[in-house]
N, C-alpha and C. Protein backbone atom coordinates (compact mmCIF):
# COMPACT_ATOMS: atom_id res chain seq x y z
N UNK A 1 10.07 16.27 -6.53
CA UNK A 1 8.96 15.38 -6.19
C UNK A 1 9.05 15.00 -4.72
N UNK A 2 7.99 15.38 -3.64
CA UNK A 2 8.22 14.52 -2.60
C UNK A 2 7.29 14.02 -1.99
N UNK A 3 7.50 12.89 -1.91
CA UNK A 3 6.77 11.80 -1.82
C UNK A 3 7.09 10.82 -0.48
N UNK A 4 6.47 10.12 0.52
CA UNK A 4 7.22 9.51 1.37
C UNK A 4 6.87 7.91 0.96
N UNK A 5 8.06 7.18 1.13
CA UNK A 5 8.40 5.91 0.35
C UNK A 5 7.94 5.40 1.74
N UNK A 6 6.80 4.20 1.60
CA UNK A 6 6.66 3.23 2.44
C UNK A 6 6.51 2.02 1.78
N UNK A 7 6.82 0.84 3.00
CA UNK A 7 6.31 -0.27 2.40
C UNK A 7 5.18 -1.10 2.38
N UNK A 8 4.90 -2.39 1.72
CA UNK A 8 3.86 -2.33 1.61
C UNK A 8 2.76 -2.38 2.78
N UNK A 9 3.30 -3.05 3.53
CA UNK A 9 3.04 -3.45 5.22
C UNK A 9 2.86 -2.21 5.92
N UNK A 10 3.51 -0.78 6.22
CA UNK A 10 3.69 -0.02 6.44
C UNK A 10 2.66 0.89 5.67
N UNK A 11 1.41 0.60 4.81
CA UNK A 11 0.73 1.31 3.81
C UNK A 11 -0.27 1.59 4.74
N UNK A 12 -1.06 2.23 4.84
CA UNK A 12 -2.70 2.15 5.74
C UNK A 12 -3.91 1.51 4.74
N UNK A 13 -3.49 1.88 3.34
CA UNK A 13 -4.37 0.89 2.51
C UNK A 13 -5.87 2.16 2.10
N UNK A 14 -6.84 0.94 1.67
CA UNK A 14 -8.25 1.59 1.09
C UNK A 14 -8.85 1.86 2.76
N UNK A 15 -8.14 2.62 3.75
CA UNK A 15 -9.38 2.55 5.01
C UNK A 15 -10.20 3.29 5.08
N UNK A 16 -10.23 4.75 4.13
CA UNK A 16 -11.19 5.70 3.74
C UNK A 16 -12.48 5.46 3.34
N UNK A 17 -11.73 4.46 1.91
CA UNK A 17 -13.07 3.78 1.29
C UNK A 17 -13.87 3.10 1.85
N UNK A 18 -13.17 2.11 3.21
CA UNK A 18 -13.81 1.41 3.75
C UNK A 18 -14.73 1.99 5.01
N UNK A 19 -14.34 2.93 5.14
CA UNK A 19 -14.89 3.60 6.41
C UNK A 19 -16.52 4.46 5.74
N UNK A 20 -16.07 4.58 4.66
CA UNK A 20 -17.29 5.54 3.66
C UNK A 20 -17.87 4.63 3.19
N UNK A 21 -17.36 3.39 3.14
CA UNK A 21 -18.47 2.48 2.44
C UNK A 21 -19.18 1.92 3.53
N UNK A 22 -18.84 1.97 5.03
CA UNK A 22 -19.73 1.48 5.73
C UNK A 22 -20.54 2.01 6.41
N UNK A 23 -20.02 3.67 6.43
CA UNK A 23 -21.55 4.45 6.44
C UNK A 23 -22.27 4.93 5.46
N UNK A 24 -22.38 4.47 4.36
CA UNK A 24 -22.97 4.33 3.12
C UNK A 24 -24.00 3.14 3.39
N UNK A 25 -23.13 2.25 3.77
CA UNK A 25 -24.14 0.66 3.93
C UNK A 25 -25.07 0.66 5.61
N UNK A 26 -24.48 1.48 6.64
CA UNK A 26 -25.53 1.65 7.99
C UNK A 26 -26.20 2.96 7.49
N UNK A 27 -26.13 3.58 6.47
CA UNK A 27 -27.14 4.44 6.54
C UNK A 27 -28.35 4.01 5.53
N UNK A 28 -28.56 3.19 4.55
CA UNK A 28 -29.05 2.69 3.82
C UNK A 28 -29.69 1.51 4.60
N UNK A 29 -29.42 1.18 5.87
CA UNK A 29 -29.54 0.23 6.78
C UNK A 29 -30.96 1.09 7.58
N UNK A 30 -30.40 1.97 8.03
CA UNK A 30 -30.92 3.11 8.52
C UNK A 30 -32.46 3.30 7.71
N UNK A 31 -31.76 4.10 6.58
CA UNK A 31 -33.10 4.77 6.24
C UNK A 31 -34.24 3.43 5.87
N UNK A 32 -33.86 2.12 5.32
CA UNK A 32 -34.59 1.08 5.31
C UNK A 32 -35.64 0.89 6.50
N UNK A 33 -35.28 1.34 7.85
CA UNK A 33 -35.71 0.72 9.31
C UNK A 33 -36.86 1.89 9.29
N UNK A 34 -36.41 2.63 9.18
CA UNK A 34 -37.15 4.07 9.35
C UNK A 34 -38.42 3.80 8.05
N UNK A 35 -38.37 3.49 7.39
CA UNK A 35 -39.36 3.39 6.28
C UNK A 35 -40.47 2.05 6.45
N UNK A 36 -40.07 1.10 6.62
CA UNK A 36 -40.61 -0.25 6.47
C UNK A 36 -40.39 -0.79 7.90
N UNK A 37 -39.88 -0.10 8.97
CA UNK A 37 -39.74 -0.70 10.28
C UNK A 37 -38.65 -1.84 10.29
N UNK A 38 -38.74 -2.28 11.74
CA UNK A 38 -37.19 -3.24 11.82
C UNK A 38 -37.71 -4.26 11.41
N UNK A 39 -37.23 -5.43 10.77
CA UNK A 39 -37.49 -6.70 10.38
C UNK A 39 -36.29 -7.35 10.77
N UNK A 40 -36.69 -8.81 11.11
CA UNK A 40 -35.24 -9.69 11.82
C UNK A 40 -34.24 -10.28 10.71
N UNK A 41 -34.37 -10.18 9.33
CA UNK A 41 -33.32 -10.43 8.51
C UNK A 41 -32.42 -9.45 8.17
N UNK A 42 -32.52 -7.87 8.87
CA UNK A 42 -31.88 -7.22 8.83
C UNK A 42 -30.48 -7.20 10.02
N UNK A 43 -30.95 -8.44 10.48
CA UNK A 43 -29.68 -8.07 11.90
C UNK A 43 -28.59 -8.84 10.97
N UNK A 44 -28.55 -9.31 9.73
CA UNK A 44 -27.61 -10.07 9.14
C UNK A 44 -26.97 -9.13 8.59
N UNK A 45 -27.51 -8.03 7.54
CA UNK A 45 -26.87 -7.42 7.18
C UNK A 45 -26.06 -6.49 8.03
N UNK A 46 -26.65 -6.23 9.40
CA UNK A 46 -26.23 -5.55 10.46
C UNK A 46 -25.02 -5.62 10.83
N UNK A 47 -25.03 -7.41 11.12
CA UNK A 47 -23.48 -8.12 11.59
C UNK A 47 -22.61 -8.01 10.11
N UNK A 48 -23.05 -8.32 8.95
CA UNK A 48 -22.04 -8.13 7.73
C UNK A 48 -21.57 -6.93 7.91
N UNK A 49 -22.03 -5.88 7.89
CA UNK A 49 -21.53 -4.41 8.44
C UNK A 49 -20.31 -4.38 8.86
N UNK A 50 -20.12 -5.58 10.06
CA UNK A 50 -19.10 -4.90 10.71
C UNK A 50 -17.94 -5.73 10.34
N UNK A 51 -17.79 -6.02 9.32
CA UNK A 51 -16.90 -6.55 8.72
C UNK A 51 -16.14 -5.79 8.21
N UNK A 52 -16.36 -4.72 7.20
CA UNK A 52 -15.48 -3.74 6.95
C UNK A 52 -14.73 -2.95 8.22
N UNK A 53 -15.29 -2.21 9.21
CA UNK A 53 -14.67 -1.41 10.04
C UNK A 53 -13.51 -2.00 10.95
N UNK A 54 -14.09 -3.48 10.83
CA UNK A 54 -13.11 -4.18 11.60
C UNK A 54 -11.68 -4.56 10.98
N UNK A 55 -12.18 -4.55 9.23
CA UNK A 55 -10.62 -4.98 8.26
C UNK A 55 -10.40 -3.75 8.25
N UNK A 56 -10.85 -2.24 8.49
CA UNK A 56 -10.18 -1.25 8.41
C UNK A 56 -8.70 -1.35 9.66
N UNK A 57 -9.62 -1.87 10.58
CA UNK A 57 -9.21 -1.62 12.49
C UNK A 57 -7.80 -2.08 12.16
N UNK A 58 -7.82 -3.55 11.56
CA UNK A 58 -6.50 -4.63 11.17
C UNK A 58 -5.87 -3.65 10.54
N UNK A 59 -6.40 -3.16 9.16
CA UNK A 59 -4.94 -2.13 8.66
C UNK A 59 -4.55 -1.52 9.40
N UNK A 60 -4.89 -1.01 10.17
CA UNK A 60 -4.46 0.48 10.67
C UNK A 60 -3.35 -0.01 11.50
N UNK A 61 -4.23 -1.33 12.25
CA UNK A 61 -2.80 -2.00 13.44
C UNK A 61 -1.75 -2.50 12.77
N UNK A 62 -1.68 -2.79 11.62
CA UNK A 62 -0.50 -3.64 11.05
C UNK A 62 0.24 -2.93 10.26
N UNK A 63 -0.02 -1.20 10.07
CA UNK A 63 0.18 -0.11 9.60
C UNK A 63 1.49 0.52 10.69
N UNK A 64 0.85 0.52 11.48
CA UNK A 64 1.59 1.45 12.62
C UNK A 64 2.54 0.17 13.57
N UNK A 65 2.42 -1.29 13.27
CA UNK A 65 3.21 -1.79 13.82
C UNK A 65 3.78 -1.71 13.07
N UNK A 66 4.44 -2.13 11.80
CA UNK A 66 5.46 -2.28 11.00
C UNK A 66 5.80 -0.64 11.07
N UNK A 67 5.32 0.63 11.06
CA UNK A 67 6.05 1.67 11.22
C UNK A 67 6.85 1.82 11.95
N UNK A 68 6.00 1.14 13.41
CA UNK A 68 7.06 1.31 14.45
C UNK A 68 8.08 0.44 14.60
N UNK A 69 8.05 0.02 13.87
CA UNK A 69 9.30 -1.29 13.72
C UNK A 69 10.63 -0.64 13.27
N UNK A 70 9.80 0.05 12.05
CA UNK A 70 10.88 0.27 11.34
C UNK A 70 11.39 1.77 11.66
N UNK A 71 10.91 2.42 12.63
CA UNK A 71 11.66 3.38 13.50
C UNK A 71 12.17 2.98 14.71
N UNK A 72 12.10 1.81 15.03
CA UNK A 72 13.17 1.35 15.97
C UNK A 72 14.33 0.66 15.40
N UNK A 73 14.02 0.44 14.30
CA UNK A 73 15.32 -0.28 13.28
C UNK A 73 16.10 1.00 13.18
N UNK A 74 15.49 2.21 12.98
CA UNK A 74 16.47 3.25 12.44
C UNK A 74 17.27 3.63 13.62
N UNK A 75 16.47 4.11 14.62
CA UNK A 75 16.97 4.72 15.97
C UNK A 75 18.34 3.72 16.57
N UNK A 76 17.87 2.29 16.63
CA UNK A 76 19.38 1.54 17.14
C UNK A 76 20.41 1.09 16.33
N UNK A 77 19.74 0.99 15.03
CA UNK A 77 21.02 0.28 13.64
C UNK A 77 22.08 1.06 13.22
N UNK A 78 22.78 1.05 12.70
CA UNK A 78 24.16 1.85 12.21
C UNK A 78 23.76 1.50 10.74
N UNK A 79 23.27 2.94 10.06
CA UNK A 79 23.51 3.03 8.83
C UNK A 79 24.28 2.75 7.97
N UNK A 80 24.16 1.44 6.67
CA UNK A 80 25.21 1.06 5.89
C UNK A 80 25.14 2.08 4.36
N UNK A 81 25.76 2.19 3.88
CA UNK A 81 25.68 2.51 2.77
C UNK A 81 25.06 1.48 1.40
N UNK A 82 24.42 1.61 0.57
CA UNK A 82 23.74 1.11 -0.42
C UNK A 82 23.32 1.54 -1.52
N UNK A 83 23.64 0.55 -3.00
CA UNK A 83 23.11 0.94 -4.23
C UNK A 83 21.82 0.41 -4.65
N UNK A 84 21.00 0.86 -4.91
CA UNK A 84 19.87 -0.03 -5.68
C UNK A 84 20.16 -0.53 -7.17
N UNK A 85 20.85 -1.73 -7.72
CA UNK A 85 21.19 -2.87 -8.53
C UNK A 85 20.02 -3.28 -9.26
N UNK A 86 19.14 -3.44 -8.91
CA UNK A 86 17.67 -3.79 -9.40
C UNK A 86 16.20 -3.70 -8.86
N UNK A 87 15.29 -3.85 -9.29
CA UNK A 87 14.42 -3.74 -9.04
C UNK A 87 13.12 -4.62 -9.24
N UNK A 88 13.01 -5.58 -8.70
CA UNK A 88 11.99 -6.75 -9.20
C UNK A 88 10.57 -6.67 -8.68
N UNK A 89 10.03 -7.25 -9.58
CA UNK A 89 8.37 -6.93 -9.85
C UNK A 89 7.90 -8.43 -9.64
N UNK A 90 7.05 -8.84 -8.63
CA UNK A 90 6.63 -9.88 -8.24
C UNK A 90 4.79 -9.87 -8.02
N UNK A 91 4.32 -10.88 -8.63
CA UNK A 91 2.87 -10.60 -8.45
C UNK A 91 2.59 -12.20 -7.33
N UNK A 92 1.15 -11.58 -6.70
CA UNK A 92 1.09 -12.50 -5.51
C UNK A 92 -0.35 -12.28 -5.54
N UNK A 93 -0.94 -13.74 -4.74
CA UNK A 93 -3.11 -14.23 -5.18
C UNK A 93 -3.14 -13.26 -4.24
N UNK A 94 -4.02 -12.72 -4.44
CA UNK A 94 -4.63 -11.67 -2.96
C UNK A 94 -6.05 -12.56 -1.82
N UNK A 95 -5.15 -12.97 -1.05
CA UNK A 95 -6.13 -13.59 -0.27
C UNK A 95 -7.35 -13.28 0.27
N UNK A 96 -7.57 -11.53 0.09
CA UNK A 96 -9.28 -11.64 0.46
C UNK A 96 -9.85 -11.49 -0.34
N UNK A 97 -9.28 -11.61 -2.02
CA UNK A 97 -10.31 -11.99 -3.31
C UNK A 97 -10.83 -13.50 -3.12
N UNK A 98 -11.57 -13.37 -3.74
CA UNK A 98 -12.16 -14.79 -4.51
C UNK A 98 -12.47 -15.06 -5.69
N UNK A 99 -11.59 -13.88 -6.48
CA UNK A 99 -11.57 -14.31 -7.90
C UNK A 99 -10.42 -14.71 -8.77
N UNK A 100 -8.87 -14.77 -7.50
CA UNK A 100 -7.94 -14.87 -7.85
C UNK A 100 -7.38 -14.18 -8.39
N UNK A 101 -7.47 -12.57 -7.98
CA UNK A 101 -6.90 -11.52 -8.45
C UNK A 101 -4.90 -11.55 -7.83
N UNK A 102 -4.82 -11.24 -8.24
CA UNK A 102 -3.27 -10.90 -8.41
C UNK A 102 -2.95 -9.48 -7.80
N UNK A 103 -1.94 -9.19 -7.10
CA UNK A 103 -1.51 -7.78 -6.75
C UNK A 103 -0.03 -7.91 -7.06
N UNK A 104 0.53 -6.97 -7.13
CA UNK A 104 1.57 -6.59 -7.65
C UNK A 104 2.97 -6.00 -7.02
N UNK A 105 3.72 -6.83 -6.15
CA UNK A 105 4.72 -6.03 -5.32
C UNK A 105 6.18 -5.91 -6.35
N UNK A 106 6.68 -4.67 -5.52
CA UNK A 106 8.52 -4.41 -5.76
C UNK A 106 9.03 -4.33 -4.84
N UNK A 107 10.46 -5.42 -5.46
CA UNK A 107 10.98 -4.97 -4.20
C UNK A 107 12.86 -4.92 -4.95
N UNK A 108 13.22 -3.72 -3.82
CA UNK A 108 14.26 -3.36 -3.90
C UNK A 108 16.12 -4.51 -4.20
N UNK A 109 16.64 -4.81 -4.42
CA UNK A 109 17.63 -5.42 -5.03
C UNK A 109 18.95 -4.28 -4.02
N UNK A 110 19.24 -4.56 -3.09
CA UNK A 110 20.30 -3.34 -2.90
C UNK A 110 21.51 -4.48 -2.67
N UNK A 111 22.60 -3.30 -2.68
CA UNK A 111 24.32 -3.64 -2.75
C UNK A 111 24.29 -2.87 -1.52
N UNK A 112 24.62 -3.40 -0.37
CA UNK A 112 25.12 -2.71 1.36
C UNK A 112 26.54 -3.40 0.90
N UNK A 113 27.37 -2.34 1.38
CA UNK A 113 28.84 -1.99 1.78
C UNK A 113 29.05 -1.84 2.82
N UNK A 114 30.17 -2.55 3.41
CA UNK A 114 30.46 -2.77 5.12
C UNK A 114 31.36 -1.63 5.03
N UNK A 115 31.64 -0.32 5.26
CA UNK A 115 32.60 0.42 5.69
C UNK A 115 33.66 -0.06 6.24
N UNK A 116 33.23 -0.92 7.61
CA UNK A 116 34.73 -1.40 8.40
C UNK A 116 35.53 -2.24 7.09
N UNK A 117 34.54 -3.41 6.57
CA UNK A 117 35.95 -4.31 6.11
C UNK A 117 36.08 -4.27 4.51
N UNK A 118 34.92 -3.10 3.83
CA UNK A 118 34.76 -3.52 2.18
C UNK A 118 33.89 -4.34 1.75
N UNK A 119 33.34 -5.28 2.82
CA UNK A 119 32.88 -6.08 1.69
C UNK A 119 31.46 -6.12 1.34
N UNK A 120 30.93 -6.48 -0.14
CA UNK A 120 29.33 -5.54 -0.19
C UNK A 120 28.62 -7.02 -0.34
N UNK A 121 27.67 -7.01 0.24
CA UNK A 121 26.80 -7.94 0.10
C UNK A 121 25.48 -7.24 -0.82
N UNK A 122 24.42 -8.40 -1.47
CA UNK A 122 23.51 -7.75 -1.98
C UNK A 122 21.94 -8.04 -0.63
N UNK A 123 21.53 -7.59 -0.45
CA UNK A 123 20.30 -7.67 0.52
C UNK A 123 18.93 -7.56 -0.68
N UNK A 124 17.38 -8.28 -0.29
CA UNK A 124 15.86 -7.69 -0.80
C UNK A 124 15.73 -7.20 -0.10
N UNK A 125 14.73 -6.00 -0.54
CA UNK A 125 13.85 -5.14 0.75
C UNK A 125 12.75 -6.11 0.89
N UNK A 126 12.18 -5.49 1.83
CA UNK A 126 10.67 -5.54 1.75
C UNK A 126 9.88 -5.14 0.48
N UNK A 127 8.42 -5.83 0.60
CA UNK A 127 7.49 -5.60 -0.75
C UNK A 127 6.88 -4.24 -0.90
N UNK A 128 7.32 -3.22 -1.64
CA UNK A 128 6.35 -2.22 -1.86
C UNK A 128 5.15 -2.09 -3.04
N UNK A 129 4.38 -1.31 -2.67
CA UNK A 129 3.26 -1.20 -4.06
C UNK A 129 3.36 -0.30 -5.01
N UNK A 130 3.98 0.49 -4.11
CA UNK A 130 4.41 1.60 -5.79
C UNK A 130 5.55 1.40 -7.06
N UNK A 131 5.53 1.19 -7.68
CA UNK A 131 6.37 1.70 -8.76
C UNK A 131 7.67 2.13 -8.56
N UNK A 132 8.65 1.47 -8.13
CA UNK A 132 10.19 2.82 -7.30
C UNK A 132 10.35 3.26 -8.43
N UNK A 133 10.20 2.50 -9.42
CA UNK A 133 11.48 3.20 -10.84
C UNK A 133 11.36 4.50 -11.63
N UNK A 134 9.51 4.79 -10.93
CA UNK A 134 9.19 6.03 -11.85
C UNK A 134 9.90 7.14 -10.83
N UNK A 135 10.09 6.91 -9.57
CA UNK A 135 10.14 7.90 -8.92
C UNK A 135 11.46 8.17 -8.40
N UNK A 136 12.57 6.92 -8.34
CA UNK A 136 14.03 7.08 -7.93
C UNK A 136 14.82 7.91 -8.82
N UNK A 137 15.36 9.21 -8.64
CA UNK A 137 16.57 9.53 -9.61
C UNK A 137 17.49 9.46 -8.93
N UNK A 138 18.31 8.78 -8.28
CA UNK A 138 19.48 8.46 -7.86
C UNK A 138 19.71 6.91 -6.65
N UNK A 139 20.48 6.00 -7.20
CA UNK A 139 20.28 5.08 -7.01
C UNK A 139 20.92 4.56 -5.46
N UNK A 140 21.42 5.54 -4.92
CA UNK A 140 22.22 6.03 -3.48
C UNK A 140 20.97 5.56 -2.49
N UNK A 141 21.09 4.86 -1.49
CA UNK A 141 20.23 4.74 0.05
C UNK A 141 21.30 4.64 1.37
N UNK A 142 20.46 4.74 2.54
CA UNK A 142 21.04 4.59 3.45
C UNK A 142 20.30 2.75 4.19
N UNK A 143 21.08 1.62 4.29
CA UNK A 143 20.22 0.90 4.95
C UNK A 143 20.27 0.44 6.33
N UNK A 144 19.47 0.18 7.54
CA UNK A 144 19.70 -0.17 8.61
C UNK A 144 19.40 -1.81 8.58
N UNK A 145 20.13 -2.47 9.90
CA UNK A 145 19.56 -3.56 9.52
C UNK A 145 19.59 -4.60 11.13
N UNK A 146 18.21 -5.03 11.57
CA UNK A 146 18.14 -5.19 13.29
C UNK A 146 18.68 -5.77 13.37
N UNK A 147 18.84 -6.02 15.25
CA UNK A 147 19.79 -7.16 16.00
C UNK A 147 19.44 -8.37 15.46
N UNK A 148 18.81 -9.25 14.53
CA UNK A 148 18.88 -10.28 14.19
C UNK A 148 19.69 -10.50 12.89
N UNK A 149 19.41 -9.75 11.58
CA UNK A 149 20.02 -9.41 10.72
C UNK A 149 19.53 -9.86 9.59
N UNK A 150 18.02 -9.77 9.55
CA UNK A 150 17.46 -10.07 8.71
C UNK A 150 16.19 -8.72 8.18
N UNK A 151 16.05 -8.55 8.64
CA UNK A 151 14.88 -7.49 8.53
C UNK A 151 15.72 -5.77 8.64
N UNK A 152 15.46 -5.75 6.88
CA UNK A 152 16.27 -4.52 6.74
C UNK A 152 15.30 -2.90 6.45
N UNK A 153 15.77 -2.01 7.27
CA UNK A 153 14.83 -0.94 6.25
C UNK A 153 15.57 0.34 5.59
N UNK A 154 15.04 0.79 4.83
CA UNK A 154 15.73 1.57 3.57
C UNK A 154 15.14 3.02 4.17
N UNK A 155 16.15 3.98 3.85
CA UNK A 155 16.18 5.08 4.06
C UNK A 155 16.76 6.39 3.12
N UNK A 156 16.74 7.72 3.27
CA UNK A 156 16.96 8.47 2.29
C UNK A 156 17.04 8.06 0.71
N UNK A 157 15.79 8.04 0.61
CA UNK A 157 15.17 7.68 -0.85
C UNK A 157 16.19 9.34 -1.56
N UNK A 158 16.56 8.81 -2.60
CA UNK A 158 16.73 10.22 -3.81
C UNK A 158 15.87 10.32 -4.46
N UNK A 159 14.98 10.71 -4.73
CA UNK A 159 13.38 10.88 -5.52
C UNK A 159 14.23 12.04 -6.65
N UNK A 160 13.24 11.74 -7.77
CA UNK A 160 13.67 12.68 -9.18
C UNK A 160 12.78 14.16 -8.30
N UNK A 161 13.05 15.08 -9.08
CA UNK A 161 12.52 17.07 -9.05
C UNK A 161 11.23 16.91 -9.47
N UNK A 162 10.84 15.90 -10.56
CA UNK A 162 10.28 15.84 -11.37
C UNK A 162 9.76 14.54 -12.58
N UNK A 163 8.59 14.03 -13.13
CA UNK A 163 8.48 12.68 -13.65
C UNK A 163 9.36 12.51 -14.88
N UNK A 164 9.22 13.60 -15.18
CA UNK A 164 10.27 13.85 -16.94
C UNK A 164 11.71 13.51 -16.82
N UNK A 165 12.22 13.08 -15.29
CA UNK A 165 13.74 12.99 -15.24
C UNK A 165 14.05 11.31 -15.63
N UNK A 166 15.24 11.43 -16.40
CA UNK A 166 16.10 9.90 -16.31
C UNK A 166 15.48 8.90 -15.29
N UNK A 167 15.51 7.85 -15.08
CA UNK A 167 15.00 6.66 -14.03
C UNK A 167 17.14 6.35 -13.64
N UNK A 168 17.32 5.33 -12.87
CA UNK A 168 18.28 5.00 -12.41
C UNK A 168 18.28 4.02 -13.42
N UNK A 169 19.62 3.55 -13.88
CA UNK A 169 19.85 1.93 -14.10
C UNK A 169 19.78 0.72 -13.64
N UNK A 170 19.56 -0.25 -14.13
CA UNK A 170 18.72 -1.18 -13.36
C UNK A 170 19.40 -2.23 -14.22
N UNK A 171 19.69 -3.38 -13.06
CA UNK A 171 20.50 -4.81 -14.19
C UNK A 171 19.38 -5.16 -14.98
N UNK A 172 17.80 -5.53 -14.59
CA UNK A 172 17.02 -6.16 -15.20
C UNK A 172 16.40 -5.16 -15.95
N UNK A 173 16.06 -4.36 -17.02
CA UNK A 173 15.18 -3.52 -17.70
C UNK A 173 13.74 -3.90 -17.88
N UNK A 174 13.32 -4.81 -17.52
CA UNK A 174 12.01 -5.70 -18.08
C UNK A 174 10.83 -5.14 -17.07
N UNK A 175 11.42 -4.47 -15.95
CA UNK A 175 10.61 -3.74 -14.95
C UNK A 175 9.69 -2.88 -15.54
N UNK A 176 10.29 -2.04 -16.66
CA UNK A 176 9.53 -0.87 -17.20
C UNK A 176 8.34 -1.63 -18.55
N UNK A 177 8.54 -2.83 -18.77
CA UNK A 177 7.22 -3.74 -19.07
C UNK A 177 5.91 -3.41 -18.52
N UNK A 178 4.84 -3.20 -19.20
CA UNK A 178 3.71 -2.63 -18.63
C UNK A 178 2.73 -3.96 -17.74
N UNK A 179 2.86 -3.59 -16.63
CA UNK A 179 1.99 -3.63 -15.72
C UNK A 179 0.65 -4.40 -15.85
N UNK A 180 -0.31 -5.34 -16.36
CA UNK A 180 -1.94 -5.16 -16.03
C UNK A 180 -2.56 -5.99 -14.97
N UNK A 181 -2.08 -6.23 -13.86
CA UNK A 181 -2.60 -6.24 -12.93
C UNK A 181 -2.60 -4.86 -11.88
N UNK A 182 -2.10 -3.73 -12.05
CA UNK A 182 -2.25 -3.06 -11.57
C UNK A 182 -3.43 -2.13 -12.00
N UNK A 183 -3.93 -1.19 -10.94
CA UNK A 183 -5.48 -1.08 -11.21
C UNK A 183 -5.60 0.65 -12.03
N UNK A 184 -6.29 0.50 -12.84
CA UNK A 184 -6.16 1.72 -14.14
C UNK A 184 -7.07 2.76 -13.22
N UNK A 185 -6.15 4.17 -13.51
CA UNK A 185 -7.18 5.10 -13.40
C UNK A 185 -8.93 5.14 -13.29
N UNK A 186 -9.09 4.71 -14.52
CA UNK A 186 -10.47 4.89 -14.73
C UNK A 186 -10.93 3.79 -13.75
N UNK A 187 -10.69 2.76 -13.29
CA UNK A 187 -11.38 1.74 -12.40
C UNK A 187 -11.99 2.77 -10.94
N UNK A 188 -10.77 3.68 -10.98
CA UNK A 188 -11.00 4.62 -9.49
C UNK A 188 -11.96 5.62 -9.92
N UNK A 189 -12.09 5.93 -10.75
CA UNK A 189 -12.91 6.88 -11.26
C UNK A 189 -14.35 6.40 -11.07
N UNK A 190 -14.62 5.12 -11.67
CA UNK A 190 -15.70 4.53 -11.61
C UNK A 190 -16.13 4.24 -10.22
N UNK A 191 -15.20 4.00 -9.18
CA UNK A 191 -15.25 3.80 -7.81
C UNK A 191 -15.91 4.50 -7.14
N UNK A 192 -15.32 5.94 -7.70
CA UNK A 192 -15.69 7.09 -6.76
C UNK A 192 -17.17 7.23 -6.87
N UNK A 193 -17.30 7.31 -8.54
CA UNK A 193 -18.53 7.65 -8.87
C UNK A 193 -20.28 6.48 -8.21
N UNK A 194 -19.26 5.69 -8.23
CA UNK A 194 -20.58 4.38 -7.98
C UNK A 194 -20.62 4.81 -6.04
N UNK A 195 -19.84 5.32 -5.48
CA UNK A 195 -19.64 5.32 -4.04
C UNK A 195 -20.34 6.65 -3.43
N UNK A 196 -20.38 7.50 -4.81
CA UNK A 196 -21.18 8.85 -4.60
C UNK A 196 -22.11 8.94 -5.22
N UNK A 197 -22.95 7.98 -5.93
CA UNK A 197 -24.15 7.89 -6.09
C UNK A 197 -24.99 7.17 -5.39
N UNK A 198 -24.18 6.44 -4.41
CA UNK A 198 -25.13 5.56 -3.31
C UNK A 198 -25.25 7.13 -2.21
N UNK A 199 -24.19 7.32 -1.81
CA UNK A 199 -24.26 8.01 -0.72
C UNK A 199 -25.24 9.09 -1.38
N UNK A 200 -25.79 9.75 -2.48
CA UNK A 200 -26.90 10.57 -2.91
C UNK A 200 -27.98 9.78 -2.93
N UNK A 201 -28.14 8.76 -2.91
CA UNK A 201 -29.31 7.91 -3.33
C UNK A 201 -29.94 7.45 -1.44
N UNK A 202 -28.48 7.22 -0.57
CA UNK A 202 -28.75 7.36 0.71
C UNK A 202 -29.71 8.01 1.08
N UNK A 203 -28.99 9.40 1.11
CA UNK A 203 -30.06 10.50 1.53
C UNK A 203 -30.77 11.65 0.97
N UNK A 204 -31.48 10.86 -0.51
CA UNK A 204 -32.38 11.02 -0.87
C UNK A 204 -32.77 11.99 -1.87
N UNK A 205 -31.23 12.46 -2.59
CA UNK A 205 -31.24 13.06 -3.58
C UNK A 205 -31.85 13.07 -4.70
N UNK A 206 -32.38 11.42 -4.90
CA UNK A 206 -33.15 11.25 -6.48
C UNK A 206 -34.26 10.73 -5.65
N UNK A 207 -34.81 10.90 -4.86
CA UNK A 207 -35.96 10.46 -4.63
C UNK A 207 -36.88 12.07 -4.77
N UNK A 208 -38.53 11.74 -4.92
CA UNK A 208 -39.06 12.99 -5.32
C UNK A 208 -40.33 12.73 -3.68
């Protein structure tokens, strides 16, 4: 299986969707002007517009800063050795709902071992969104950790060959408890579909 493990901060996020949904919404903007001419309550929806491209702009920057963070953590830190011990599942309000939706982070539980003197401390990672447990078969990392000594990042993930393999052991088992705030297949399915029937309806597929 290979897969590259980021965190959650480090994710780029829905910016596809958002980028397709906002030329979905200026072209529907568009063909409106062109039909019925400009009218001045359209400069609202105009400015709403640019609300998406701009929360895309934010991911992308807060994407590639925390990347680059965490390749300057690697480049100057001295790799410790580490077990992953557990794995905890934490849910958190998502602040640009307004329905009080819930999202769903993990985060790592590791055992770092000091080489020089023995002694192992346990460290959290950072919050990720995926699932580690379906995908770790070996519970081995490498961790770095900056000149302050708080902000750690995880490295050489052991990923399983395959989904059918063993998971690692884990102190807490309650991880593999199912999930429902996390978002079902079919929700994306429905996504796609409602996102590609505008963009046909855009330009004018069901019109006669």
């Amino acid at each position: 299986m290979h897969k590259k493990i980021r965190t959650a901060n480090e994710e780029i996020g829905n910016v596809v969707f958002l980028i397709l949904f906002t030329i979905v919404w200026y072209a529907g903007l568009l063909g409106n002007i062109l039909r019925e001419g400009f009218q001045p309550f359209i400069l609202i929806f105009l400015a709403a517009g640019l609300l998406l491209p701009f929360q895309a702009v934010r991911m992308v920057q807060k994407a590639v800063y925390y990347r680059r963070l965490h390749a300057q953590c690697v480049e100057a830190g001295h790799p410790q050795k580490g077990k992953i011990v557990n794995i905890v599942r934490e849910y958190y309000v998502d602040s640009n709902s307004r329905n009080r939706q819930y999202i769903t982070y993990y985060f790592l539980i590791i055992e770092v071992f000091d080489s020089n003197t023995g002694v192992s401390q346990r460290i959290k990672s950072a919050p990720y969104r995926i699932p580690l447990h379906k995908y770790l078969g070996a519970p081995y990392v490498k961790v770095y950790t900056d000149s302050t000594g708080w902000h750690h990042v995880i490295e050489d993930f052991q990923l399983k060959e395959n989904r059918s393999e063993p998971g690692i052991t884990l102190e807490n088992p309650n991880i593999y408890l199912k999930d429902f705030n996390s978002t079902h297949p079919f929700q994306k399915v429905i996504a796609a579909v409602i996102l590609i029937g505008m963009l046909l309806f855009v330009f004018g597929v069901f019109r006669k």
